[in-house]
PDB file of N, CA and C in Angstrom:
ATOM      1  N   UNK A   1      93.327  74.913  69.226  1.00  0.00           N
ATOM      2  CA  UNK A   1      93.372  75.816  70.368  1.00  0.00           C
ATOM      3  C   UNK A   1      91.974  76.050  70.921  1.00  0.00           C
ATOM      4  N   UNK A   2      90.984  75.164  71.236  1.00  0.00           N
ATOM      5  CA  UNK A   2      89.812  75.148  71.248  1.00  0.00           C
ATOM      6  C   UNK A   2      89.776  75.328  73.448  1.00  0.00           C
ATOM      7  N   UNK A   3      90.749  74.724  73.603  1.00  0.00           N
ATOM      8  CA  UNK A   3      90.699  74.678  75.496  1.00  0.00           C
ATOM      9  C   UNK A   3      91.093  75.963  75.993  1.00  0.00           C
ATOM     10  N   UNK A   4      91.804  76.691  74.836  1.00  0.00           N
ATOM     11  CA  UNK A   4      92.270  78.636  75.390  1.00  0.00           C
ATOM     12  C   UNK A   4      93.782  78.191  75.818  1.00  0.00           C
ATOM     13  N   UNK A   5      94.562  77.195  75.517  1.00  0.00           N
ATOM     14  CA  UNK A   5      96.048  77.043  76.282  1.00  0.00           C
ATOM     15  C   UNK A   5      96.714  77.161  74.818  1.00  0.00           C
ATOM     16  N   UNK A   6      97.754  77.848  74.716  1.00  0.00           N
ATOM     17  CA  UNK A   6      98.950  77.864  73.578  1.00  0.00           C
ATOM     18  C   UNK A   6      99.012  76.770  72.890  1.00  0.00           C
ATOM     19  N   UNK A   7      99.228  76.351  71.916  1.00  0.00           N
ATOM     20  CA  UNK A   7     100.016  75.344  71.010  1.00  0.00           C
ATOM     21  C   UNK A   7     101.466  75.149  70.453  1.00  0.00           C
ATOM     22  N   UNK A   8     101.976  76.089  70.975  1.00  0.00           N
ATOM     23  CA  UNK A   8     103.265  76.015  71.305  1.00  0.00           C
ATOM     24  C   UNK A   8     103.898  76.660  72.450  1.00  0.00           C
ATOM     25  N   UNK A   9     104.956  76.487  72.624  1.00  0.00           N
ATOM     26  CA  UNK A   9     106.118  77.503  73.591  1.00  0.00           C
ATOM     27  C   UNK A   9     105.521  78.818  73.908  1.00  0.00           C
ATOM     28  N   UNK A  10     106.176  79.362  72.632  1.00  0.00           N
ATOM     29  CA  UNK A  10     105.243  80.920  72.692  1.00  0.00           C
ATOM     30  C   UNK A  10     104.338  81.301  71.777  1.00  0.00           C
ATOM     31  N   UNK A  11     103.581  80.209  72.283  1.00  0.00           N
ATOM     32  CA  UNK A  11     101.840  81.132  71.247  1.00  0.00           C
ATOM     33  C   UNK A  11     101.509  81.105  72.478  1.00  0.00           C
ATOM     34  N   UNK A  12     100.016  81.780  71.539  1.00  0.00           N
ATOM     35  CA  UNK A  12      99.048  82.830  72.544  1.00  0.00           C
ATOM     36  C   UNK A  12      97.971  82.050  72.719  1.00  0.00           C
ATOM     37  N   UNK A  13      97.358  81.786  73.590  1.00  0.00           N
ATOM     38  CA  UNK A  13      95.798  81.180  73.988  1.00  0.00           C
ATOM     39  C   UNK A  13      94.779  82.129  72.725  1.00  0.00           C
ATOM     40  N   UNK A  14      93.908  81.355  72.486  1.00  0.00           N
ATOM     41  CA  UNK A  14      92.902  82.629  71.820  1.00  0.00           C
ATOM     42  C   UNK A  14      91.544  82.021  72.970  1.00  0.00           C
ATOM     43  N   UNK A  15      91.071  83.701  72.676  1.00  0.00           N
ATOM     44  CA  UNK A  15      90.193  84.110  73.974  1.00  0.00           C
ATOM     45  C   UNK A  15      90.389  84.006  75.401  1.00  0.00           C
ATOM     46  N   UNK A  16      89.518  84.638  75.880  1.00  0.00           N
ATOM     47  CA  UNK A  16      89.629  84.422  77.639  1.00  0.00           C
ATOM     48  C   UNK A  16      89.868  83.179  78.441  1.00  0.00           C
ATOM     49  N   UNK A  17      89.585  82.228  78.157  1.00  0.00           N
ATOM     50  CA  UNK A  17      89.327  81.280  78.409  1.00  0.00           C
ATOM     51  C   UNK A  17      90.788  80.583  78.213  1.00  0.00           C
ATOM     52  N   UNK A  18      91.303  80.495  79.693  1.00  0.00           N
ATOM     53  CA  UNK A  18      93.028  79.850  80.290  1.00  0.00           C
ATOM     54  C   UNK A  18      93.721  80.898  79.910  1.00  0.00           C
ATOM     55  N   UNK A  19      93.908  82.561  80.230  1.00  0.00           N
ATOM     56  CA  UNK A  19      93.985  83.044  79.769  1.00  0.00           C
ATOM     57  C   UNK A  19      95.365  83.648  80.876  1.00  0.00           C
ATOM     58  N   UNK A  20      94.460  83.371  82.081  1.00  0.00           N
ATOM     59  CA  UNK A  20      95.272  84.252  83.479  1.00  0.00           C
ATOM     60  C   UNK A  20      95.824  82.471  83.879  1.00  0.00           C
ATOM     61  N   UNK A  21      95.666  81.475  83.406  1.00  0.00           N
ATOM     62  CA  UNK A  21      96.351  80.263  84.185  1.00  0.00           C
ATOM     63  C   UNK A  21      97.736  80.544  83.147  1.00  0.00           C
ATOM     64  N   UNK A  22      97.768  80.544  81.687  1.00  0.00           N
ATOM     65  CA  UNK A  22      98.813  80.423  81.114  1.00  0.00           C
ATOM     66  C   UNK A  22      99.491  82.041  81.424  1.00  0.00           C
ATOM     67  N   UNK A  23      98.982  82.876  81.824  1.00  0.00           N
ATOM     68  CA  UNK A  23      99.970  84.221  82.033  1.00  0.00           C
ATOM     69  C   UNK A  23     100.427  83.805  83.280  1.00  0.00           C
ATOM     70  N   UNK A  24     100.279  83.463  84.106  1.00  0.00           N
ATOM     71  CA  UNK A  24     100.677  82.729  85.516  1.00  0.00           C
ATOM     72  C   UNK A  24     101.943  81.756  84.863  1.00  0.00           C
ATOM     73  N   UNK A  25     101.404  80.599  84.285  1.00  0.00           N
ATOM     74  CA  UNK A  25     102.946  80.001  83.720  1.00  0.00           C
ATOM     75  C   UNK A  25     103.825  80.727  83.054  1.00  0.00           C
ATOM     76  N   UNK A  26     103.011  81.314  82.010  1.00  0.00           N
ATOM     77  CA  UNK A  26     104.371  82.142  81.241  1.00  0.00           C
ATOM     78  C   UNK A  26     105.355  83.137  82.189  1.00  0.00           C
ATOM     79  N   UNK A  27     104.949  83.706  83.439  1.00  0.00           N
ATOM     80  CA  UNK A  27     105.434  84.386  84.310  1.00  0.00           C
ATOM     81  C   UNK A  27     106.215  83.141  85.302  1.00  0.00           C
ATOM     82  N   UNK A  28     105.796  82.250  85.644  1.00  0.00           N
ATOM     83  CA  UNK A  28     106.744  81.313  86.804  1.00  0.00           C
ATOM     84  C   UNK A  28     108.050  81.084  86.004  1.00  0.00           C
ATOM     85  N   UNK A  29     107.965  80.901  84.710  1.00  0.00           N
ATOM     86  CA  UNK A  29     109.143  80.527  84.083  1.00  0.00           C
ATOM     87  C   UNK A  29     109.824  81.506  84.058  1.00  0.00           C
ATOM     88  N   UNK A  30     109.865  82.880  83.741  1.00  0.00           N
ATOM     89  CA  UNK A  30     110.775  84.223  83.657  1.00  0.00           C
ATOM     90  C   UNK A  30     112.077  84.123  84.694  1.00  0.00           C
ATOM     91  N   UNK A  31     113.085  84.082  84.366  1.00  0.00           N
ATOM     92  CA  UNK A  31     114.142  83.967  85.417  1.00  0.00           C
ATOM     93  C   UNK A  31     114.183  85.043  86.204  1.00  0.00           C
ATOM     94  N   UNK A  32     114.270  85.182  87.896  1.00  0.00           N
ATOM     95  CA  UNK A  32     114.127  85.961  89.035  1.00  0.00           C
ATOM     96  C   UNK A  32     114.863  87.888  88.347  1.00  0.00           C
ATOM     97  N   UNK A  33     115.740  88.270  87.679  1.00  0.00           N
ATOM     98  CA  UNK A  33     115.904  89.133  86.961  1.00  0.00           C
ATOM     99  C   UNK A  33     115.010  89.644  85.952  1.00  0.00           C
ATOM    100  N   UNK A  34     113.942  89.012  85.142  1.00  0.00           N
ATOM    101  CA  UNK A  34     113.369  89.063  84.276  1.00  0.00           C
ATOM    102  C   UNK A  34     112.142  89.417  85.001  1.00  0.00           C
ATOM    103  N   UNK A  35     111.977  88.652  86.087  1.00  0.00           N
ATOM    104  CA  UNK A  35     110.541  89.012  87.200  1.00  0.00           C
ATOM    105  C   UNK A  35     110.600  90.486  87.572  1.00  0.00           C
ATOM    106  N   UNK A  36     111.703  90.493  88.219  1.00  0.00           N
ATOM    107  CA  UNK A  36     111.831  91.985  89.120  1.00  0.00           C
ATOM    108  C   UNK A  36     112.417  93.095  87.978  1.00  0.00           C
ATOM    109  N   UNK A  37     112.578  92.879  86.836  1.00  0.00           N
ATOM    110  CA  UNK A  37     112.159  93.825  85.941  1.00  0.00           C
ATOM    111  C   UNK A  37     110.602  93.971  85.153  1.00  0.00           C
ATOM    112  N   UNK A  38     110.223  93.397  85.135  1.00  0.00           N
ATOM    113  CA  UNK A  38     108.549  93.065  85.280  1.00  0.00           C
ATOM    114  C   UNK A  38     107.800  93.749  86.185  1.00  0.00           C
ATOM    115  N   UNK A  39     108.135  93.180  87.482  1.00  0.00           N
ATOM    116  CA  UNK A  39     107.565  94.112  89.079  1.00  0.00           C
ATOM    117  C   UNK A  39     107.847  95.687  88.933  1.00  0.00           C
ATOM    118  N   UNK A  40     109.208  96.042  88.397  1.00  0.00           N
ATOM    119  CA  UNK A  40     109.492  97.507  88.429  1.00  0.00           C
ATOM    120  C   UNK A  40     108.735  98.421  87.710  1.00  0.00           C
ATOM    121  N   UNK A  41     108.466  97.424  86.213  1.00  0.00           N
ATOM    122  CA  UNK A  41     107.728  98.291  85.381  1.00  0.00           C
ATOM    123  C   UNK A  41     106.484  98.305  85.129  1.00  0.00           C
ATOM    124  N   UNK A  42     105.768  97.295  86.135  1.00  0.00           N
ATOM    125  CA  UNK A  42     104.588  97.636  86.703  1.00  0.00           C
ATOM    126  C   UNK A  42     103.944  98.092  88.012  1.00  0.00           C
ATOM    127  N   UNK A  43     104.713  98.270  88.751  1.00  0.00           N
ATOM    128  CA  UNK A  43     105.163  99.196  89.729  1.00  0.00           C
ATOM    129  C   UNK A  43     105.131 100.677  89.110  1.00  0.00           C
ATOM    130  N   UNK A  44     105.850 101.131  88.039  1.00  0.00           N
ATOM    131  CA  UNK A  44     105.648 102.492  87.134  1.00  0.00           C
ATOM    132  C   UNK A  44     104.221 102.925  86.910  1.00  0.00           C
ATOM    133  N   UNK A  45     104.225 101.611  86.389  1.00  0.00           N
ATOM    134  CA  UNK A  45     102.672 102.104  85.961  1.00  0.00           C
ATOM    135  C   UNK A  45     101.560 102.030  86.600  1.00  0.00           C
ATOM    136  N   UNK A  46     101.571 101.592  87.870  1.00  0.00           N
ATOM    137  CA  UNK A  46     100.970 101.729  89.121  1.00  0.00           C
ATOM    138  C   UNK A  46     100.912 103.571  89.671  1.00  0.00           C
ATOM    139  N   UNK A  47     102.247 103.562  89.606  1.00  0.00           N
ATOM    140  CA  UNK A  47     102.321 104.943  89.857  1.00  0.00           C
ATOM    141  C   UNK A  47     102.262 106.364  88.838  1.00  0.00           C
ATOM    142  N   UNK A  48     102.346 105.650  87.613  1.00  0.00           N
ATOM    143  CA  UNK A  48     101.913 106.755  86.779  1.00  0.00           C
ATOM    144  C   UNK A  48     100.080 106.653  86.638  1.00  0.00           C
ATOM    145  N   UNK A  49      99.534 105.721  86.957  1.00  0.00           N
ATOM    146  CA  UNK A  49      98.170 105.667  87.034  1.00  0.00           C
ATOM    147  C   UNK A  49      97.751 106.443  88.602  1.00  0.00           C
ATOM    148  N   UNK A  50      97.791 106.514  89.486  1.00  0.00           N
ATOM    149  CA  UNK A  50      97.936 106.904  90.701  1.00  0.00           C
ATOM    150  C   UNK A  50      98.042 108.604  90.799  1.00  0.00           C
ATOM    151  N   UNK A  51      99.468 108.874  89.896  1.00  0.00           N
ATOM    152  CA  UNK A  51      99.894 110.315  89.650  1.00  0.00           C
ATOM    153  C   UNK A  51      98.461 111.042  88.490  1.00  0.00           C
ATOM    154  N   UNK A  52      97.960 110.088  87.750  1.00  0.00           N
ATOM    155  CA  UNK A  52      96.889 110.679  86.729  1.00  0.00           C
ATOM    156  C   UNK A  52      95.479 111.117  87.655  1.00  0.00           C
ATOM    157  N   UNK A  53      95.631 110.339  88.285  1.00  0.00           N
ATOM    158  CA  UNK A  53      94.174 109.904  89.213  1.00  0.00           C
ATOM    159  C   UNK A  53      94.211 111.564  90.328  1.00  0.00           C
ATOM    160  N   UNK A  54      95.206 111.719  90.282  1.00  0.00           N
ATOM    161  CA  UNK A  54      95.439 113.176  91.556  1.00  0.00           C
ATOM    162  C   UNK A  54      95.252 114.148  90.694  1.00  0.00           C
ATOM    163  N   UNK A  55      96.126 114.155  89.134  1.00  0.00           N
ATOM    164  CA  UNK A  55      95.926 115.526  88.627  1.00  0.00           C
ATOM    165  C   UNK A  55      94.232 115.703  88.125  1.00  0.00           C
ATOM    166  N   UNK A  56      93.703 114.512  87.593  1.00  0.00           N
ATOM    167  CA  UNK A  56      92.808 115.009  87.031  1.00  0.00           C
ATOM    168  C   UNK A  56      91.229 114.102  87.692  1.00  0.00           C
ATOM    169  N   UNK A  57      90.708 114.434  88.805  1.00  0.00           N
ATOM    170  CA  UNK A  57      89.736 113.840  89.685  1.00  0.00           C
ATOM    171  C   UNK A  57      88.544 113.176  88.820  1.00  0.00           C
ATOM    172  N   UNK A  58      88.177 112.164  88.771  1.00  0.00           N
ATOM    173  CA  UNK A  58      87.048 112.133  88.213  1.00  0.00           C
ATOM    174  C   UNK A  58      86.072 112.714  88.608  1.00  0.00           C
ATOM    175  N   UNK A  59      85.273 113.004  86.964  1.00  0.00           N
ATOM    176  CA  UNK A  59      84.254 113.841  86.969  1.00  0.00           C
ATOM    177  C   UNK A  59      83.141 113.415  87.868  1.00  0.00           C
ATOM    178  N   UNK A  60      82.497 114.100  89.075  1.00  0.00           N
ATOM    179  CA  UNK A  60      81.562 113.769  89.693  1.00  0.00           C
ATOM    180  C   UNK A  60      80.146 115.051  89.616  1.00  0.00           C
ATOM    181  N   UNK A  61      79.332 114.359  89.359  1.00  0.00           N
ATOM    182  CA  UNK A  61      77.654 115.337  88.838  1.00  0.00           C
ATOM    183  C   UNK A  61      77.507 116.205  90.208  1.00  0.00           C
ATOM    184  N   UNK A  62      77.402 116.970  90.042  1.00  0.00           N
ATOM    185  CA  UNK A  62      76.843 118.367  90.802  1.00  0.00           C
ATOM    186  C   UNK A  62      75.622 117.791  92.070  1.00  0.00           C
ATOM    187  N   UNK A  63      75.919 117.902  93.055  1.00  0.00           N
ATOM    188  CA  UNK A  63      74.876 117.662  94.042  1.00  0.00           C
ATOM    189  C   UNK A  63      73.887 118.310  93.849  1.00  0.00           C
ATOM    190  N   UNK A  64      72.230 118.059  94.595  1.00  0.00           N
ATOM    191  CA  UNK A  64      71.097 119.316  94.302  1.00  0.00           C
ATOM    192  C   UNK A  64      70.736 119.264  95.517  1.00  0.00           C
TER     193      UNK A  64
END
């Protein structure tokens, strides 16, 4: 596993390296149901990140 691509079906790349090309394949293959449950539940977490970001502002240093 020296190129970062799986050695099988479902193994994992080790390290960064082909990391977002094989999450790209492993995602084209997901059947169109399996996608748009995917999209939904990162879609959630889009919006539960979004909803965090309003309640609690990041901390910004005091002007002088």
């Amino acid at each position: 596993m020296t190129d970062g691509r799986p050695d099988a079906e479902h193994g994992w790349e080790s390290g960064w390296e082909g990391h977002a090309h094989a999450q790209r394949s492993r995602l084209a293959r997901l059947p169109l149901p399996e996608k748009l449950e995917w999209l939904e539940s990162a879609h959630r977490v889009v919006l539960h990140i979004a909803a965090a970001r309003k309640v609690a502002p990041a901390h910004r240093p005091e002007e002088r």
